[in-house]
Structures are given as C-alpha cells and as structure tokens.
N, C-alpha and C. Protein backbone atom coordinates (compact mmCIF):
# COMPACT_ATOMS: atom_id res chain seq x y z
N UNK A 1 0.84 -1.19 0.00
CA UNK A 1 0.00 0.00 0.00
C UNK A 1 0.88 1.25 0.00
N UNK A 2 0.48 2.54 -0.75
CA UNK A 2 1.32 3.45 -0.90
C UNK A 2 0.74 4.44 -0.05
N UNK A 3 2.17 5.08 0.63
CA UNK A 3 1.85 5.54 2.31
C UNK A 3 1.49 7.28 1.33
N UNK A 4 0.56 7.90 2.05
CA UNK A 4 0.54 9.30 1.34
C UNK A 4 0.43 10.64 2.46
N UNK A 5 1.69 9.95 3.74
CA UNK A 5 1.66 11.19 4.03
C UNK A 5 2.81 12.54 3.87
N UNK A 6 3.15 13.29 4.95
CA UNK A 6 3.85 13.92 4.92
C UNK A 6 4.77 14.11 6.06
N UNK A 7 5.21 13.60 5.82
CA UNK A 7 6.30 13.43 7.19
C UNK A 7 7.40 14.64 7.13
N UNK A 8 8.09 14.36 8.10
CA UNK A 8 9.51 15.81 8.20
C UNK A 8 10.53 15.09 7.58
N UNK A 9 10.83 14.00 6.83
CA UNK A 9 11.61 13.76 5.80
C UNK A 9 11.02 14.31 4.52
N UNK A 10 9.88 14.52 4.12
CA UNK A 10 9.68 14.99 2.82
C UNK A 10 10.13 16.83 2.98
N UNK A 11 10.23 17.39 3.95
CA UNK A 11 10.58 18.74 4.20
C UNK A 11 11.50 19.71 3.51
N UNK A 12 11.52 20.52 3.28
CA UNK A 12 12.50 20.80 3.19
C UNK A 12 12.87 22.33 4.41
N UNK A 13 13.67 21.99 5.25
CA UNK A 13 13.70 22.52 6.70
C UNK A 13 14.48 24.01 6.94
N UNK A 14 16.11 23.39 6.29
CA UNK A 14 17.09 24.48 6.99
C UNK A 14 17.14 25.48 5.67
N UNK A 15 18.21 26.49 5.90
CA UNK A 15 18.56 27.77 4.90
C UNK A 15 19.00 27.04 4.37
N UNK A 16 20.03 26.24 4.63
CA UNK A 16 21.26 25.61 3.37
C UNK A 16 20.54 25.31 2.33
N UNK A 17 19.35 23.99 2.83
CA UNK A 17 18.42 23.07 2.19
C UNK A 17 17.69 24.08 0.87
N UNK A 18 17.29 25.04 1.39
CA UNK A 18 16.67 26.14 0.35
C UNK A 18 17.68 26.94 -0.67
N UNK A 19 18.51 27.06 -0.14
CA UNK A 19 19.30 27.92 -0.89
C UNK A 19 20.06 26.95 -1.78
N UNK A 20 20.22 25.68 -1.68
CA UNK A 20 21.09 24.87 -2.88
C UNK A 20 19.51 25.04 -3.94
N UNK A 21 18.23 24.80 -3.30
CA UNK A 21 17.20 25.07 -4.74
C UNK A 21 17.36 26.22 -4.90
N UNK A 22 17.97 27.34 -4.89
CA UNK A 22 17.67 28.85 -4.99
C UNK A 22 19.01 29.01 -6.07
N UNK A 23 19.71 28.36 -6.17
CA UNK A 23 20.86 28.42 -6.34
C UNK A 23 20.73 28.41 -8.11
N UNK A 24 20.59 27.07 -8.53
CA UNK A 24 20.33 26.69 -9.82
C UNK A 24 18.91 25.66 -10.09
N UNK A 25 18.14 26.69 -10.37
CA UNK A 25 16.75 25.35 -10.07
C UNK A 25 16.06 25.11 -11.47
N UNK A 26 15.49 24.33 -11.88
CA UNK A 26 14.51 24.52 -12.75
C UNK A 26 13.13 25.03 -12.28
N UNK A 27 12.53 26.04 -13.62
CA UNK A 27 11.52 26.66 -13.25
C UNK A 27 10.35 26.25 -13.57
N UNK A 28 9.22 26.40 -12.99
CA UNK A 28 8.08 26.55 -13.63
C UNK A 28 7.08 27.53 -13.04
N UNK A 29 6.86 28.10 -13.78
CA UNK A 29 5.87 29.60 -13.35
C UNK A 29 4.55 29.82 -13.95
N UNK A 30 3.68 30.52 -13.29
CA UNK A 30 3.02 31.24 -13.76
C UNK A 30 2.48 32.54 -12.97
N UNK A 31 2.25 33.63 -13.60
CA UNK A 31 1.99 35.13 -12.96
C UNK A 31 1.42 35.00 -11.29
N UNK A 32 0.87 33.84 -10.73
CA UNK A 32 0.73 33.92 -9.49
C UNK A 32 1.61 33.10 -8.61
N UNK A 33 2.31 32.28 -9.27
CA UNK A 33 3.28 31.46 -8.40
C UNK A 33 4.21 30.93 -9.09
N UNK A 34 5.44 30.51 -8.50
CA UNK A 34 6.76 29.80 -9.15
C UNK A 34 6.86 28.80 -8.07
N UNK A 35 7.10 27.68 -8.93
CA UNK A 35 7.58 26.17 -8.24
C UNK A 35 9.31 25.68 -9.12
N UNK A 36 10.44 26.08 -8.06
CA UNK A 36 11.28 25.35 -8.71
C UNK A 36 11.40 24.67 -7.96
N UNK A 37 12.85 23.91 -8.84
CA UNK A 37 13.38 22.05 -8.39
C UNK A 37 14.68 22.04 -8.62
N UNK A 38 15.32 20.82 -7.58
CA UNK A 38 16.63 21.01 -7.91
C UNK A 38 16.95 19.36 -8.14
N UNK A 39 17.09 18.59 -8.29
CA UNK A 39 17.61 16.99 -8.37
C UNK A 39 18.19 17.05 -6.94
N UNK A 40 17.77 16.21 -6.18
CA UNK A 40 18.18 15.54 -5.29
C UNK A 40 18.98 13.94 -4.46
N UNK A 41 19.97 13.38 -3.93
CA UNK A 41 20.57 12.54 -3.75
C UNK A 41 19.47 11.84 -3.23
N UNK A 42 18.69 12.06 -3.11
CA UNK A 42 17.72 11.07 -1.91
C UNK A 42 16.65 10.07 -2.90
N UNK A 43 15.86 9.42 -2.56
CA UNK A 43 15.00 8.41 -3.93
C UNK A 43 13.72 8.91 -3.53
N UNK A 44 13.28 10.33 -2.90
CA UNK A 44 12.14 11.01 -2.19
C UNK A 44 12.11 12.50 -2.65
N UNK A 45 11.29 12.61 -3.47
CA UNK A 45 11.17 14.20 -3.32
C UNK A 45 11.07 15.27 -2.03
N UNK A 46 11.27 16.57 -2.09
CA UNK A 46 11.63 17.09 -0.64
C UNK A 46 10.15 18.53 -0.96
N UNK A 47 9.75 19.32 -0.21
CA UNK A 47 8.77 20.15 -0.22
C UNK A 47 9.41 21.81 0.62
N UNK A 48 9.66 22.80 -0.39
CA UNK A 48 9.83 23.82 0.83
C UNK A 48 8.88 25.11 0.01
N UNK A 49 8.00 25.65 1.57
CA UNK A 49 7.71 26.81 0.73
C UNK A 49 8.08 28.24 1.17
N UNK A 50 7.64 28.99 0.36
CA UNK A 50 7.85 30.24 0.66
C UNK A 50 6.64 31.28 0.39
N UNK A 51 5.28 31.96 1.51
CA UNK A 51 4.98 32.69 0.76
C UNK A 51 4.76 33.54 1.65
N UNK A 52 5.42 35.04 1.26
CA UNK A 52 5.62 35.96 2.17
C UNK A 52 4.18 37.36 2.59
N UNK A 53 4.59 37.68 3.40
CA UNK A 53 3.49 38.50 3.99
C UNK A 53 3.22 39.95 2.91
N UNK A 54 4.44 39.79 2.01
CA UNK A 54 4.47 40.91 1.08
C UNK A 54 2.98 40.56 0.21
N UNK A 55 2.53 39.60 -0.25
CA UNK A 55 1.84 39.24 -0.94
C UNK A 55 0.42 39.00 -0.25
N UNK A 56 0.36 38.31 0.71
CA UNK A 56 -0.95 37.34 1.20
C UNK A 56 -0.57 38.38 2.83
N UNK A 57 -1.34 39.55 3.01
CA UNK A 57 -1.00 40.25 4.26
C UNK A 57 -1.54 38.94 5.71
N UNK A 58 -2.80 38.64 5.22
CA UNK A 58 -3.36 37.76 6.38
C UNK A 58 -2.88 36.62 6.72
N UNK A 59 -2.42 36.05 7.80
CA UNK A 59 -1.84 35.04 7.84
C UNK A 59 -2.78 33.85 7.13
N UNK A 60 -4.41 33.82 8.23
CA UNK A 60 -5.15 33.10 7.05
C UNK A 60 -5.11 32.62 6.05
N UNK A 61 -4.69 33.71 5.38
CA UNK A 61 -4.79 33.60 3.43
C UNK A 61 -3.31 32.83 3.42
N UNK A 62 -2.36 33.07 3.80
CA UNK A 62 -0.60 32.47 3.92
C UNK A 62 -1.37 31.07 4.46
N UNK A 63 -1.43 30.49 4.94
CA UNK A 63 -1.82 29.23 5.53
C UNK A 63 -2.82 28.51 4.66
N UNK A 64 -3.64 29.34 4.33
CA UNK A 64 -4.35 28.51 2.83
C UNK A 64 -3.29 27.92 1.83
N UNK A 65 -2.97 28.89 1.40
CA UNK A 65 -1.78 28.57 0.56
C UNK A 65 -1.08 27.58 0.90
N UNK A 66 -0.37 27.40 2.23
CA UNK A 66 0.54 26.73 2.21
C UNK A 66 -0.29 25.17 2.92
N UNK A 67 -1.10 24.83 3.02
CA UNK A 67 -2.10 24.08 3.03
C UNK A 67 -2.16 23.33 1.77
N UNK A 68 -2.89 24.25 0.87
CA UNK A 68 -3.01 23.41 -0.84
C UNK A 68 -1.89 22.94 -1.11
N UNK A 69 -0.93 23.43 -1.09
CA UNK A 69 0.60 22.99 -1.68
C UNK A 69 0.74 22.05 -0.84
N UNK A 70 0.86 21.62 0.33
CA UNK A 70 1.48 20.60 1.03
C UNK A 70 0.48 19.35 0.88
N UNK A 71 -1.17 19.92 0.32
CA UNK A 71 -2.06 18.68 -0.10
C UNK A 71 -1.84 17.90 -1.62
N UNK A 72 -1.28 19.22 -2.24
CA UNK A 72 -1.33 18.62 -3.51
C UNK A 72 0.28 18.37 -3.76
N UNK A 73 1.27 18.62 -2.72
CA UNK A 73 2.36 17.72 -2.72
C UNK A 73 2.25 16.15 -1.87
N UNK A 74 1.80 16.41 -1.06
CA UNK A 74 1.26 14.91 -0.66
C UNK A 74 0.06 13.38 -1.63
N UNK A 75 -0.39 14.12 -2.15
CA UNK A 75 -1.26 13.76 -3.17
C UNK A 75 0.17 12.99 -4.68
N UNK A 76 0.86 13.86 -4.65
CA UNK A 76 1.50 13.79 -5.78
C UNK A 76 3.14 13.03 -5.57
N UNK A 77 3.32 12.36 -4.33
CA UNK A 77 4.90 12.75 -3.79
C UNK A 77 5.43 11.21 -4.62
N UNK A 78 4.19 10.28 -4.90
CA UNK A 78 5.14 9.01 -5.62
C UNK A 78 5.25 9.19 -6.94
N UNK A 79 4.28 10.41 -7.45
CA UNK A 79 4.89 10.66 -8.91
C UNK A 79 5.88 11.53 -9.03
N UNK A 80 6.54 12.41 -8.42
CA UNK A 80 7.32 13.55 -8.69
C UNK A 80 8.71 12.56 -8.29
N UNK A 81 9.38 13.77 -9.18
CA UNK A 81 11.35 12.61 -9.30
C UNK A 81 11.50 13.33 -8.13
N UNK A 82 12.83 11.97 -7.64
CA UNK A 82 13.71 12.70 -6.91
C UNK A 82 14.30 14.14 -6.42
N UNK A 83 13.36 15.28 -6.01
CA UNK A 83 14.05 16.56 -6.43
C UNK A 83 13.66 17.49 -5.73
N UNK A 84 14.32 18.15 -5.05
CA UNK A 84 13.72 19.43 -4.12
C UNK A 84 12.90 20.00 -4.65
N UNK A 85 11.64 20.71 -3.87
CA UNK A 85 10.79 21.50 -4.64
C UNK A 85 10.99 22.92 -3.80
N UNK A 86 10.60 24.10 -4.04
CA UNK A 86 10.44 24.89 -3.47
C UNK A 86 9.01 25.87 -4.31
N UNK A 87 8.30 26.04 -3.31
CA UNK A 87 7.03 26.71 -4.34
C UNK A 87 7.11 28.04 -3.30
N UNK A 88 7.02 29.06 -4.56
CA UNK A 88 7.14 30.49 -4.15
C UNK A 88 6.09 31.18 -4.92
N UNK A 89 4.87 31.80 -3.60
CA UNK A 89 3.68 32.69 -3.85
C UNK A 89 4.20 34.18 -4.79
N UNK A 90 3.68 34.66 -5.47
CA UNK A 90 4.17 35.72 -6.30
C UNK A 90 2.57 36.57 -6.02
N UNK A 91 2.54 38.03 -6.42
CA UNK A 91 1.28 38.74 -6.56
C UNK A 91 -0.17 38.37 -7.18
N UNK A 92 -1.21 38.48 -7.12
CA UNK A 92 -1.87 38.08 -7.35
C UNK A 92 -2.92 36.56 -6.91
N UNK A 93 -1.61 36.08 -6.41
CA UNK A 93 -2.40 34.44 -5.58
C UNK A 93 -3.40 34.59 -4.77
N UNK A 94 -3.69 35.56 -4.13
CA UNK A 94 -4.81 35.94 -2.78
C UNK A 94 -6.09 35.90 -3.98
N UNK A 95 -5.85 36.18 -5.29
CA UNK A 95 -7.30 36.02 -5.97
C UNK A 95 -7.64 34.88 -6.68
N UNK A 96 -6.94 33.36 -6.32
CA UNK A 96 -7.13 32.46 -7.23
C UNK A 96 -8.18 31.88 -6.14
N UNK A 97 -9.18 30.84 -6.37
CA UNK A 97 -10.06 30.36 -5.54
C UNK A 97 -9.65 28.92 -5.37
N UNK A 98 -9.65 28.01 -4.81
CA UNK A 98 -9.11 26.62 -4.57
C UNK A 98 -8.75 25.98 -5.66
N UNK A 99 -9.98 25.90 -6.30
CA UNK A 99 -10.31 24.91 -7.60
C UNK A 99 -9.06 25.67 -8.61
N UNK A 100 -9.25 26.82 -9.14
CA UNK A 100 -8.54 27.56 -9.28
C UNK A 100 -7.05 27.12 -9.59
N UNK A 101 -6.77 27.43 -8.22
CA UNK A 101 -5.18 27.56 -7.61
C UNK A 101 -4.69 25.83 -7.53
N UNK A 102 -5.40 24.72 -7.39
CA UNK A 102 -5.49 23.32 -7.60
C UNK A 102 -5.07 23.10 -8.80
N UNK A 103 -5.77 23.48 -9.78
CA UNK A 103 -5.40 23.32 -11.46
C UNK A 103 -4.14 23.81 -11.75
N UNK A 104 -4.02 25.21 -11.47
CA UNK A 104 -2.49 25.59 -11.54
C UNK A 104 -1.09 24.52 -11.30
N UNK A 105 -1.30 24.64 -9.88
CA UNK A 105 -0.70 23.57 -9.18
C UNK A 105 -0.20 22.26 -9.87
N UNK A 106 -1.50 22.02 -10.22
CA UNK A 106 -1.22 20.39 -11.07
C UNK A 106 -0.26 20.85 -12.59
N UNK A 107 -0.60 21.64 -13.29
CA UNK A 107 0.23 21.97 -14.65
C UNK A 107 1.57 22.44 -14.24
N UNK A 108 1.93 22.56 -12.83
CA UNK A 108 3.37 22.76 -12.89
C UNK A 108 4.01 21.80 -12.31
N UNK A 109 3.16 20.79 -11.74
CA UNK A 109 3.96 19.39 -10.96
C UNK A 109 4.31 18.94 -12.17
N UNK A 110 2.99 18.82 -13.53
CA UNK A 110 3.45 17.79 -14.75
C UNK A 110 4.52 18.53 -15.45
N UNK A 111 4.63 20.11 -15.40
CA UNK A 111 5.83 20.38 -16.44
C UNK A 111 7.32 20.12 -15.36
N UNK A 112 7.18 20.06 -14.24
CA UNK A 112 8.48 19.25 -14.08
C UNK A 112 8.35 17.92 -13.39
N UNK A 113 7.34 17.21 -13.90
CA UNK A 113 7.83 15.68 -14.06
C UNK A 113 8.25 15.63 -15.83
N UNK A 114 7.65 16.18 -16.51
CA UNK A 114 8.00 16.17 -18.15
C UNK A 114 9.80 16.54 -18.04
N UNK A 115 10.01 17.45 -17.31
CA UNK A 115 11.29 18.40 -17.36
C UNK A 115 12.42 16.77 -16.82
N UNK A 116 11.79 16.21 -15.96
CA UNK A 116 12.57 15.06 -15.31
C UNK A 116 12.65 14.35 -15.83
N UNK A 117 11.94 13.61 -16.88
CA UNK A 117 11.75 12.46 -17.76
C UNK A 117 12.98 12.62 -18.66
N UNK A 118 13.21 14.04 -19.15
CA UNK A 118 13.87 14.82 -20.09
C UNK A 118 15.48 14.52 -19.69
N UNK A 119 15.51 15.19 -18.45
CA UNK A 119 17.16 14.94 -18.06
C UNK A 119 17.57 13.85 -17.50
C-alpha cells in the first residue's frame, strides 16, 4: 500500500536546504506562483515553501496557501522525481479560488515531471 503522508523527511527545513534550490533550479511559473526544483541525492522528493506577507497580508490567506501545496504535494509525492521542490507565492495568488489555484498547481507538478523524464 502506498503511504501518502507527509512526514519531516519529505521537508524541506534548513537555509542551506533552500538555498542549494535557490541556487540553480529549474523553473516553472506562472503570474501567481513559481515552483522550482533542484535533483536531489535522496530516492524522495523534498517540499519547501515560501509565501511571504508581502503578498498574502493575512496570515489566514498564507496558511491557505501553504495548506493546498502541502495537499497537492502529498497527493502527488510518488509521482514527482527525486528533487527538491520549493514553491514560491508571487502577486496576485490571494485572488485564485481553490479549484482555481489546484489546477495551476497540477500543470506545474506535470511540467516538471516532463522536465525530469527529459534529463
């Protein structure tokens, strides 16, 4: 049976951990959010986010966010390669509605599982 949660190994925790994805990542964007990736040593994809108060003032609305992403990285963690993720909120996200912001989500997990298949 395939386990689908989220444990503090799928994490991604410290500065270092973020900043090697910050470093050289592959991208995938769109005008309300960026999800990059970096290849990772591990046989587990890793999850870090970022979405700052510049954007989403209410914490509320920040916790939504980072809610969907950690559902629809949990949802998704035996298909995605090996590879750090880091998903970063950009302007405009406070107006996408679940369903919405769900669909998004999904077209950028598949353009970097496509991107992984590739390298």
């Amino acid at each position: 049976m395939v386990k689908l949660n989220f444990s503090r190994e799928l994490r991604l925790l410290t500065p270092l951990q973020f900043k090697s994805v910050f470093e050289q990542p592959f991208r995938a964007s769109t005008p309300e959010m960026t999800l990059l990736a970096r290849q990772n040593n591990l046989t587990h994809p890793r999850l870090g986010l970022t979405v700052a108060k510049k954007h989403l003032k209410r914490a509320h609305d920040r916790n939504r966010v980072k809610r969907l992403v950690r559902e629809s990285f949990r949802l998704r963690q035996h298909q995605l390669p090996a590879c750090d993720f880091v998903f970063v909120a950009k302007g405009g996200i406070a107006k996408l509605d679940n369903v919405t912001f769900r669909q998004t989500l999904e077209k950028l997990w598949q353009r970097h599982i496509r991107l992984a298949q590739k390298s």
